[in-house]
N, C-alpha and C. Protein backbone atom coordinates (compact mmCIF):
# COMPACT_ATOMS: atom_id res chain seq x y z
N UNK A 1 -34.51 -31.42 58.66
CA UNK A 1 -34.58 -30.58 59.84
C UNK A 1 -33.18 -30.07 60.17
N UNK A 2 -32.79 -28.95 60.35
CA UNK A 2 -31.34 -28.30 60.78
C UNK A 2 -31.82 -28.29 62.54
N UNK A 3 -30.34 -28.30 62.42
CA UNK A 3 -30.26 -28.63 63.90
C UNK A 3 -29.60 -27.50 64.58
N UNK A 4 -29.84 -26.98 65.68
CA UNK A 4 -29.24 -25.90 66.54
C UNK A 4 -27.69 -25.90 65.99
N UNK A 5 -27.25 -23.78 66.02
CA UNK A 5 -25.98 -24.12 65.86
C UNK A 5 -25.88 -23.30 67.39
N UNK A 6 -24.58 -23.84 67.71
CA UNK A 6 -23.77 -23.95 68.66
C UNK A 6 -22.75 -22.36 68.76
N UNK A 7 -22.70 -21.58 67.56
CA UNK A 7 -22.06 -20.72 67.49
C UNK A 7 -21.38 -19.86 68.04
N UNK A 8 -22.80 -19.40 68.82
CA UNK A 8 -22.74 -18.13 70.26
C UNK A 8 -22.54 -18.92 71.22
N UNK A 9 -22.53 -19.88 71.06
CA UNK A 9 -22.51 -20.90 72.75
C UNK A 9 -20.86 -20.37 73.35
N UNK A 10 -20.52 -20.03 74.40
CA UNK A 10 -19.22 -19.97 75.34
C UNK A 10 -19.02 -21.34 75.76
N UNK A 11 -18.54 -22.41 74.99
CA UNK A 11 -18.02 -23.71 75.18
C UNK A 11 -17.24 -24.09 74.39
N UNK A 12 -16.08 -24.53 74.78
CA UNK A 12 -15.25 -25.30 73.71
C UNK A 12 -15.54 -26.92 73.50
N UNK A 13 -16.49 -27.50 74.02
CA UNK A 13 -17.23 -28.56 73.33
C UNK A 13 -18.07 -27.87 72.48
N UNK A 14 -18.99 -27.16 72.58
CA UNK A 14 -19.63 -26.68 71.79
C UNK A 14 -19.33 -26.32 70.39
N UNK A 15 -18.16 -25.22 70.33
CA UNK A 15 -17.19 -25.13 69.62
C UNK A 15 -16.87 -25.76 68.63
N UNK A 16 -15.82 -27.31 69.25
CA UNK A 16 -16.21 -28.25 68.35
C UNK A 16 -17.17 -29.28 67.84
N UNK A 17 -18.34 -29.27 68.57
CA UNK A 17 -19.25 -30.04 67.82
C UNK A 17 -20.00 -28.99 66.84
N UNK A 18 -19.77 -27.91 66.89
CA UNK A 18 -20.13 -26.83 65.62
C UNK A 18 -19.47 -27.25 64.52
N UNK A 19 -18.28 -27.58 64.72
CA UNK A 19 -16.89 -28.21 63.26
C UNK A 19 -17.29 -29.09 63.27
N UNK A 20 -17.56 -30.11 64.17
CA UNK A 20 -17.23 -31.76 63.31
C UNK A 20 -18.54 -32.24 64.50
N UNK A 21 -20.05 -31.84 64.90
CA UNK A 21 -20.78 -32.59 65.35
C UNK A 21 -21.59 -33.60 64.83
N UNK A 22 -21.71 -33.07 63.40
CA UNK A 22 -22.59 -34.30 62.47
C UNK A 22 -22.33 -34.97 62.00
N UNK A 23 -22.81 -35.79 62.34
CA UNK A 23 -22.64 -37.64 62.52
C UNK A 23 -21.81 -38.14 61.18
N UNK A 24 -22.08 -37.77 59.92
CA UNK A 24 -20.89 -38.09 58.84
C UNK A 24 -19.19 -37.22 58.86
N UNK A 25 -19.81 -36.07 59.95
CA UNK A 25 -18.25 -35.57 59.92
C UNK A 25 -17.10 -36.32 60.73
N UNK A 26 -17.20 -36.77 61.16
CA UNK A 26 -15.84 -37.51 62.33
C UNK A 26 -15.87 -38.54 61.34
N UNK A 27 -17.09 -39.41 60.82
CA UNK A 27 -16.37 -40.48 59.91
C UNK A 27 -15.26 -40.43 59.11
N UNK A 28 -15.33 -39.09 58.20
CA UNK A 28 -14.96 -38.87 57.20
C UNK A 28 -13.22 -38.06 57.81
N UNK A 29 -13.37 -37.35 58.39
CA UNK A 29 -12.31 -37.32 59.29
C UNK A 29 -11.53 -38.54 59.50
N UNK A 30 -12.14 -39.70 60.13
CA UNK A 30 -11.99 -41.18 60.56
C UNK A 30 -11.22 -41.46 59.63
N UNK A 31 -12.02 -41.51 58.36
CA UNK A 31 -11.12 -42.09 56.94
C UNK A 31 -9.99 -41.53 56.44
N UNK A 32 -9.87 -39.70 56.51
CA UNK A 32 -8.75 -39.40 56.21
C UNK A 32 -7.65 -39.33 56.79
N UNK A 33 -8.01 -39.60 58.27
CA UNK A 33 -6.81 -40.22 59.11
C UNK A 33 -6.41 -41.77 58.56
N UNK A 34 -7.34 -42.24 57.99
CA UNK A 34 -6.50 -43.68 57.23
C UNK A 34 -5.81 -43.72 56.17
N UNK A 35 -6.11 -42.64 55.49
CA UNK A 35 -5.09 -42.05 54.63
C UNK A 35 -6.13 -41.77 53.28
N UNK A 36 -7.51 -42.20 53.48
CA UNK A 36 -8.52 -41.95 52.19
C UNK A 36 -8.54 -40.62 52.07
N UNK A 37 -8.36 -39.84 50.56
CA UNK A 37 -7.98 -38.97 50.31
C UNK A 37 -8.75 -38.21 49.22
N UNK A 38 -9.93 -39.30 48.56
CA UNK A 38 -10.55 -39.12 47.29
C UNK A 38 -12.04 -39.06 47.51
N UNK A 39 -12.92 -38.18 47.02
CA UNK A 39 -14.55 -37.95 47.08
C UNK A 39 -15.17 -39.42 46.70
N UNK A 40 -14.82 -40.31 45.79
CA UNK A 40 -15.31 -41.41 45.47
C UNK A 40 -14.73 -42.59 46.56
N UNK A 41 -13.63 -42.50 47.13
CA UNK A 41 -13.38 -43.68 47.90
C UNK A 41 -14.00 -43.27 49.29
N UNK A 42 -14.35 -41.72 49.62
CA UNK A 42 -15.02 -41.86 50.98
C UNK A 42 -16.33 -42.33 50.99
N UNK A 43 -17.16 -41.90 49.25
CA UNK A 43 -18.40 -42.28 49.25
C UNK A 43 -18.37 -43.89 49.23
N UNK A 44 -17.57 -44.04 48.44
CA UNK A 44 -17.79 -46.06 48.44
C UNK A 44 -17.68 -46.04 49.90
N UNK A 45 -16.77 -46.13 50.76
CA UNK A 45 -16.44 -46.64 51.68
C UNK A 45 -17.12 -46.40 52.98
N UNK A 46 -17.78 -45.12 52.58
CA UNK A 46 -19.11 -44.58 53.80
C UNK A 46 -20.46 -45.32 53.47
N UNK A 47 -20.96 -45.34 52.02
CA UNK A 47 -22.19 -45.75 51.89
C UNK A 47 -22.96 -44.09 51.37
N UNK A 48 -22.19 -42.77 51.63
CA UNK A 48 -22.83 -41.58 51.91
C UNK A 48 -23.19 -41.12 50.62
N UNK A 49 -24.51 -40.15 50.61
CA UNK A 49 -25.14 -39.98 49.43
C UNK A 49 -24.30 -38.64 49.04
N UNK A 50 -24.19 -38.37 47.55
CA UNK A 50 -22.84 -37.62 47.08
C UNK A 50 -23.19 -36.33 47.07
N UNK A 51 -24.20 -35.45 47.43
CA UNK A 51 -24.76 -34.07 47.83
C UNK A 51 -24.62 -34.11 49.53
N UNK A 52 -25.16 -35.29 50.39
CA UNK A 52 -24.10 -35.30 51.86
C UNK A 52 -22.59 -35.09 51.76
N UNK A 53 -21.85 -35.87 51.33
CA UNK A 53 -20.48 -35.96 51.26
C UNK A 53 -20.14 -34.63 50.80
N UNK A 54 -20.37 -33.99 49.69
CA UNK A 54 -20.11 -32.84 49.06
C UNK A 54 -20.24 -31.61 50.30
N UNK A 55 -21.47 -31.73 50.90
CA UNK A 55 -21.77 -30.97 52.25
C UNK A 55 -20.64 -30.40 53.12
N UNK A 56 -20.07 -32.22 53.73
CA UNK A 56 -19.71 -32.49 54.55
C UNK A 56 -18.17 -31.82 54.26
N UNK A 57 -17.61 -32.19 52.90
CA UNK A 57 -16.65 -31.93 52.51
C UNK A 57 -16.60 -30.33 52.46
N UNK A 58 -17.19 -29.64 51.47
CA UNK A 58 -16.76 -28.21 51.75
C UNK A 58 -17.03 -27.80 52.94
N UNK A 59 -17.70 -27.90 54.10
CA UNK A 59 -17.93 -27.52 55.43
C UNK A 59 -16.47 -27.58 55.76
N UNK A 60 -15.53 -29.18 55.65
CA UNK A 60 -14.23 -29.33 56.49
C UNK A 60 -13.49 -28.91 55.80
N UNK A 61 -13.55 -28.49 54.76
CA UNK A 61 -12.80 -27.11 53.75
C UNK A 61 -12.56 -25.81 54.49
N UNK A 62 -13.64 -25.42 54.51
CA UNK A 62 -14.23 -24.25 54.96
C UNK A 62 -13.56 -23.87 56.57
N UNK A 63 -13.80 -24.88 57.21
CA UNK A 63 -13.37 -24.64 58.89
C UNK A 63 -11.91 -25.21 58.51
N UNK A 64 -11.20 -25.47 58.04
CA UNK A 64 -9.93 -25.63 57.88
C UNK A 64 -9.30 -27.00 58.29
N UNK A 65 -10.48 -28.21 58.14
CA UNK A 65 -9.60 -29.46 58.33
C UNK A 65 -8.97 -30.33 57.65
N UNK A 66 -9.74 -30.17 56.53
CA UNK A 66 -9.13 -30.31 55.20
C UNK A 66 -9.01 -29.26 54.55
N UNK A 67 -7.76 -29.62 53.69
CA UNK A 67 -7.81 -28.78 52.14
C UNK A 67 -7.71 -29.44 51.11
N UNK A 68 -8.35 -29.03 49.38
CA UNK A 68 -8.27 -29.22 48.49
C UNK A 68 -7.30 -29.07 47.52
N UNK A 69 -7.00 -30.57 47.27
CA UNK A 69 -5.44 -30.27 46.03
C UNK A 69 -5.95 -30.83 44.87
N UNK A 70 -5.79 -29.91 44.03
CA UNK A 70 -5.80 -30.98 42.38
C UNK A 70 -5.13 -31.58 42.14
N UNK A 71 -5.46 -32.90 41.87
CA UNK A 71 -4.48 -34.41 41.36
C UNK A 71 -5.07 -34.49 39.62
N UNK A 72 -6.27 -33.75 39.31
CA UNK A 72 -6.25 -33.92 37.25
C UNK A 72 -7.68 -33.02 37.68
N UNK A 73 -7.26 -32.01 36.00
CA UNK A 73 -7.20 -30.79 35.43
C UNK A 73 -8.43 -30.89 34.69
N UNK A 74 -8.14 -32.51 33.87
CA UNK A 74 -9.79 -32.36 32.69
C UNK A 74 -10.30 -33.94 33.12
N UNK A 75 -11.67 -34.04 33.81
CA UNK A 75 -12.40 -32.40 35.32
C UNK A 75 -11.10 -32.31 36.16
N UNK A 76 -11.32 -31.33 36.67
CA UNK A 76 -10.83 -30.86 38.10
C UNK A 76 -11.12 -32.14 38.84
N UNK A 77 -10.12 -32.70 39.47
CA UNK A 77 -10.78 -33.49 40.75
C UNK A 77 -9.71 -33.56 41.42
N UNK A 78 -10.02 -33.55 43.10
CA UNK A 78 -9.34 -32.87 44.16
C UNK A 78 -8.71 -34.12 45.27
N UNK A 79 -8.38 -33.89 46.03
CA UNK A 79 -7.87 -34.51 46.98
C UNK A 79 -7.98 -33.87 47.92
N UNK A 80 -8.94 -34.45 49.44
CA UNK A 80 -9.03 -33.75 50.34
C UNK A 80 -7.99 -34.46 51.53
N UNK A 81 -7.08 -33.50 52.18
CA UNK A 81 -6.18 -34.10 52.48
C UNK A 81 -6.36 -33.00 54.14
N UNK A 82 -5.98 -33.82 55.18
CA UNK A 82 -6.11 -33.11 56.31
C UNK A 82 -5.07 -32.50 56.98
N UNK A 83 -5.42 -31.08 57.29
CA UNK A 83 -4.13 -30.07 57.74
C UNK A 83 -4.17 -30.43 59.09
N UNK A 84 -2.92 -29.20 59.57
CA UNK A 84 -2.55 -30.00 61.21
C UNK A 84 -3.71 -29.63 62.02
N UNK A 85 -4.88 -28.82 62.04
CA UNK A 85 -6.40 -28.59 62.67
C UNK A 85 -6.97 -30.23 63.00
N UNK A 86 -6.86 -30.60 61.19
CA UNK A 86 -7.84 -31.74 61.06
C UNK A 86 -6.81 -33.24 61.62
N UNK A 87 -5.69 -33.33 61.40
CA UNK A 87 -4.98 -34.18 62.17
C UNK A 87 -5.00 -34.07 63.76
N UNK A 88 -5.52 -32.98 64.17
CA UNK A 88 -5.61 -32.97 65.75
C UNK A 88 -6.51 -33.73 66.71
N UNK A 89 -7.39 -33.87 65.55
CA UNK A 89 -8.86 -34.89 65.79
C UNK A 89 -8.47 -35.90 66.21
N UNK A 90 -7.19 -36.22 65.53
CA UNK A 90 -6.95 -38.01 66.03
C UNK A 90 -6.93 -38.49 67.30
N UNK A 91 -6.86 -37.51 68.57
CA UNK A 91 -6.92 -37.77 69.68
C UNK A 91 -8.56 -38.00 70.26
N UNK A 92 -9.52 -37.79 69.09
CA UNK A 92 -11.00 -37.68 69.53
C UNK A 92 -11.60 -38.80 69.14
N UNK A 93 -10.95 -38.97 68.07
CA UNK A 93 -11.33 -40.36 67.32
C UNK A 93 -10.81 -41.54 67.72
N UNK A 94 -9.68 -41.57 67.93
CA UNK A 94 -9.15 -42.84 69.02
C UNK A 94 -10.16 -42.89 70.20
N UNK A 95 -10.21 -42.00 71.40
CA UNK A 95 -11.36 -41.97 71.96
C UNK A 95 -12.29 -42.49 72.12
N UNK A 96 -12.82 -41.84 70.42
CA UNK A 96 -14.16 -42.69 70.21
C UNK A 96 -14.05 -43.98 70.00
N UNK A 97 -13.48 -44.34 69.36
CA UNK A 97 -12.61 -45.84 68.69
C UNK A 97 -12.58 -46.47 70.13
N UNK A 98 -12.19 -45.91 71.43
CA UNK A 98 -11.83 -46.87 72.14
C UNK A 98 -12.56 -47.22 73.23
N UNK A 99 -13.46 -46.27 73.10
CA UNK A 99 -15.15 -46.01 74.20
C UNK A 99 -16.16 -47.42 72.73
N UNK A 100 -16.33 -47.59 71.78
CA UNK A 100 -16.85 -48.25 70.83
C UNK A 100 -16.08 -49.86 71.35
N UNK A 101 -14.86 -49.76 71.49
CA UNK A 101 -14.16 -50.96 71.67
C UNK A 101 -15.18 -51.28 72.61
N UNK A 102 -15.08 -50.81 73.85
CA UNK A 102 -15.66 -51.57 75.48
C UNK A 102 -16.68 -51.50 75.50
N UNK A 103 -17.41 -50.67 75.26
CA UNK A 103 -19.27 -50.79 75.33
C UNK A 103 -19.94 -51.25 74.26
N UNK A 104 -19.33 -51.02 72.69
CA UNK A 104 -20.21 -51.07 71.52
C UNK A 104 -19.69 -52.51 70.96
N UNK A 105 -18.74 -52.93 70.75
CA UNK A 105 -18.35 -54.00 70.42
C UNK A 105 -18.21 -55.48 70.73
N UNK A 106 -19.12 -56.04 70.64
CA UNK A 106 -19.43 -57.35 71.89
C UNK A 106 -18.38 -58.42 70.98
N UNK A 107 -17.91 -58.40 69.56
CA UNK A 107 -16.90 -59.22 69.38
C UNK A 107 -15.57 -59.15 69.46
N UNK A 108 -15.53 -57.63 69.57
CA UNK A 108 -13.81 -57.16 70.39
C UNK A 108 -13.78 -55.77 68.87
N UNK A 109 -12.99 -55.62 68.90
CA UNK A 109 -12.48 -54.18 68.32
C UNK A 109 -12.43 -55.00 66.77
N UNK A 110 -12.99 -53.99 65.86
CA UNK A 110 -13.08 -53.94 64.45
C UNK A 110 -11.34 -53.68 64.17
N UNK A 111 -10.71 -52.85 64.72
CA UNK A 111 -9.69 -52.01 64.25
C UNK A 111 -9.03 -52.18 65.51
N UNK A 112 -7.35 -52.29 65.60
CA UNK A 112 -6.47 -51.87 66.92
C UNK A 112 -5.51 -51.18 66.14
N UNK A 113 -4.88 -50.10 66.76
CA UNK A 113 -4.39 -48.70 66.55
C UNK A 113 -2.99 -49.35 67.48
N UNK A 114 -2.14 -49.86 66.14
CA UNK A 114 -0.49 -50.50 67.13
C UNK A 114 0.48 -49.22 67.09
N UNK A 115 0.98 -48.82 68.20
CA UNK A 115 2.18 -47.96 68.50
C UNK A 115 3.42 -48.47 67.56
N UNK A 116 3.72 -47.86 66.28
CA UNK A 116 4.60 -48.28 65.44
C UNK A 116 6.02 -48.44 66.49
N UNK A 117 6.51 -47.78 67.47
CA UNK A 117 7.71 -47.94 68.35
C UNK A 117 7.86 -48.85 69.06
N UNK A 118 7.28 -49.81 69.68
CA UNK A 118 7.04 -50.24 70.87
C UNK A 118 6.38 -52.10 70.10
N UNK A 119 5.09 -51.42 69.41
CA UNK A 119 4.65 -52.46 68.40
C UNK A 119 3.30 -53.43 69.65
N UNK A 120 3.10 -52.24 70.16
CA UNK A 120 1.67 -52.53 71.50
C UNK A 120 0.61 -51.86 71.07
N UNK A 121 -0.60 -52.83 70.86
CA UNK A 121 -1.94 -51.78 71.01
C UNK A 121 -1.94 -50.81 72.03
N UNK A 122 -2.41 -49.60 71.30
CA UNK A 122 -2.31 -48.20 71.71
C UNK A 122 -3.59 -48.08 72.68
N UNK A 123 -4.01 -47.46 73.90
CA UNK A 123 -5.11 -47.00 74.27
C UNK A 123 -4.84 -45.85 74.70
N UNK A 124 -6.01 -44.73 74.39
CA UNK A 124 -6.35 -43.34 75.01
C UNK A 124 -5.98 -43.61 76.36
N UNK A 125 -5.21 -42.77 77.27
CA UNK A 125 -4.90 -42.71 78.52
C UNK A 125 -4.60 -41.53 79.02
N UNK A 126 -5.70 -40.50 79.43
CA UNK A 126 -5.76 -39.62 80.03
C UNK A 126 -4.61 -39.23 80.90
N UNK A 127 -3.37 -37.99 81.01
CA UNK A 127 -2.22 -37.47 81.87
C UNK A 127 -2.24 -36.11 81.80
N UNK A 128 -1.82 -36.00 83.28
CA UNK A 128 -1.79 -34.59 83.83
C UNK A 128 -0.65 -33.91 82.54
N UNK A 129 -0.82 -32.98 81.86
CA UNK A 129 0.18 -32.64 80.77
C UNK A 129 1.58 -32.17 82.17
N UNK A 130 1.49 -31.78 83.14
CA UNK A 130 2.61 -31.43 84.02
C UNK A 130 3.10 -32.47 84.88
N UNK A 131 2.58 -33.40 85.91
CA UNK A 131 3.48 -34.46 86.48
C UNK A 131 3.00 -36.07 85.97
N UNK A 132 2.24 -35.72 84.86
CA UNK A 132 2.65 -37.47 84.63
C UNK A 132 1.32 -38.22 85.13
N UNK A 133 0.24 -37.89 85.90
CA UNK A 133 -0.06 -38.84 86.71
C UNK A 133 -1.31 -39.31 85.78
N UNK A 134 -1.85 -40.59 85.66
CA UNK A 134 -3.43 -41.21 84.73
C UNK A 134 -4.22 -40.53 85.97
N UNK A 135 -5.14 -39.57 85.05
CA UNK A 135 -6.65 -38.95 85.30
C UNK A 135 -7.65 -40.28 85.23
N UNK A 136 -8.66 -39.81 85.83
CA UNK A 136 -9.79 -39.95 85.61
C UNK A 136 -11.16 -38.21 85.85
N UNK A 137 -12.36 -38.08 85.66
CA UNK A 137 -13.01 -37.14 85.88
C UNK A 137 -12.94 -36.93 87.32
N UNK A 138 -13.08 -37.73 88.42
CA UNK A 138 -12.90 -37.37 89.84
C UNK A 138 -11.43 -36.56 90.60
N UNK A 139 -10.33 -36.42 89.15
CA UNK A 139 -9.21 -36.27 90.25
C UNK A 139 -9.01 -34.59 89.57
N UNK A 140 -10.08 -34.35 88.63
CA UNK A 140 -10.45 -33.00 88.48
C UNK A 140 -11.22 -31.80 88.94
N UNK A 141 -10.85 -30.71 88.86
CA UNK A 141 -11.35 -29.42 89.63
C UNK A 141 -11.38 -28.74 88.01
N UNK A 142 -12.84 -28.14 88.06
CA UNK A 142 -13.01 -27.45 86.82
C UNK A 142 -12.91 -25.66 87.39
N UNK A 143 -12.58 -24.89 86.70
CA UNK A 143 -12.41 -23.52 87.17
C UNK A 143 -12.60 -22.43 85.62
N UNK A 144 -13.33 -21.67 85.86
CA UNK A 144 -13.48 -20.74 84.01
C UNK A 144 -12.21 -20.35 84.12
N UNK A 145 -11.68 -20.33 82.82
CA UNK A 145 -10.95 -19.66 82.09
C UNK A 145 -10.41 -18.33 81.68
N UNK A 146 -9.20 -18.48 81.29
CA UNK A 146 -9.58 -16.58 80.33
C UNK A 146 -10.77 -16.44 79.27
N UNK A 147 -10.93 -17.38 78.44
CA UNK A 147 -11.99 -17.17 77.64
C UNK A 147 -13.49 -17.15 78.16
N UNK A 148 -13.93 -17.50 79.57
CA UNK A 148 -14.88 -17.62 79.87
C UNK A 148 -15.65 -16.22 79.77
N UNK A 149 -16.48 -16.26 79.31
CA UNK A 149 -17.83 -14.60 78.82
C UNK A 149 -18.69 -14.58 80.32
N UNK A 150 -19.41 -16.31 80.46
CA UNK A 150 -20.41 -15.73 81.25
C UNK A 150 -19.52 -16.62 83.05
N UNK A 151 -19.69 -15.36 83.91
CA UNK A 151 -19.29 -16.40 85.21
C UNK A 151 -20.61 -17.53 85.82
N UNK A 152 -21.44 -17.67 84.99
CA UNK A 152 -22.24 -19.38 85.02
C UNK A 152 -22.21 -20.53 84.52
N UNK A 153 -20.63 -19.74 83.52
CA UNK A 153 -20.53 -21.09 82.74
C UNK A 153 -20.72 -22.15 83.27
N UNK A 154 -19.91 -22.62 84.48
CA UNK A 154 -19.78 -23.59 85.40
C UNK A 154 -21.04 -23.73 86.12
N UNK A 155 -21.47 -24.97 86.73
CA UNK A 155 -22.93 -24.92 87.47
C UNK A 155 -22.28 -24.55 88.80
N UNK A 156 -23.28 -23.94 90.02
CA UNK A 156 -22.71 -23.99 91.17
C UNK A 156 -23.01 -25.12 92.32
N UNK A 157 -22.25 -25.30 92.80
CA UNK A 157 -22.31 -26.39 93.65
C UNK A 157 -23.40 -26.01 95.04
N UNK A 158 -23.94 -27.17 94.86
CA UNK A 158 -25.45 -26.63 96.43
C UNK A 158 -24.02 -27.59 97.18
């Protein structure tokens, strides 16, 4: 079954769950932020069937999160390695990683993500990019954009 695309949608969630919404794409993302770099070590290491992976892979080709390098000639075989698009993710995937920690994980975290400087487990912590201060969703005011098409983007408040 294909699933709705998101294309025409005026959302930048939308947006990106058009690039990376299906469920093997952020894994695989996941992995090449660990530094897995090879079609056979994502399939070992996913479990994923090799016409999925293949999918999944030229799709993050294609939208520009990876690219393909040849590492040997006789076959061709590639190295999918992630550009600065697909390294940007890492702020989505920690995220996820750290929403999985507190709700999904009843024996504590599979994985902790240590601040090589400091040498402290790292957590996602939402800041105003201008004075500094930890967000949460309540200390926000949403307002459209320049890019906004339709003025309903936003719901209106009764």
């Amino acid at each position: 079954m294909r699933r709705t695309s998101f294309e025409d949608m005026n959302c930048s969630i939308a947006q990106c769950l058009e690039v990376v919404g299906e469920w093997w794409t952020l894994l695989i993302v996941r992995d090449a932020l660990f530094g897995v770099t090879r079609f056979d070590d994502f399939r070992s290491r996913l479990g994923i069937a090799r016409n999925v992976l293949t999918q999944r892979l030229e799709h993050l080709v294609a939208q520009g999160i990876l690219e393909k390098t040849p590492y040997q000639e006789n076959p061709v075989r590639y190295d999918y390695v992630l550009t600065d698009k697909g390294r940007s993710l890492w702020t989505i995937v920690a995220a996820m990683r750290q929403w999985g920690d507190e709700w999904a994980a009843p024996d504590g975290p599979p994985i902790e993500a240590v601040h090589k400087t400091c040498d402290h487990v790292m957590t996602v912590q939402p800041v105003c990019s201008e004075c500094g201060d930890h967000l949460t969703a309540k200390d926000l005011r949403l307002q459209l954009g320049p890019g906004a098409h339709d003025p309903d983007l936003l719901p209106s408040r009764t």
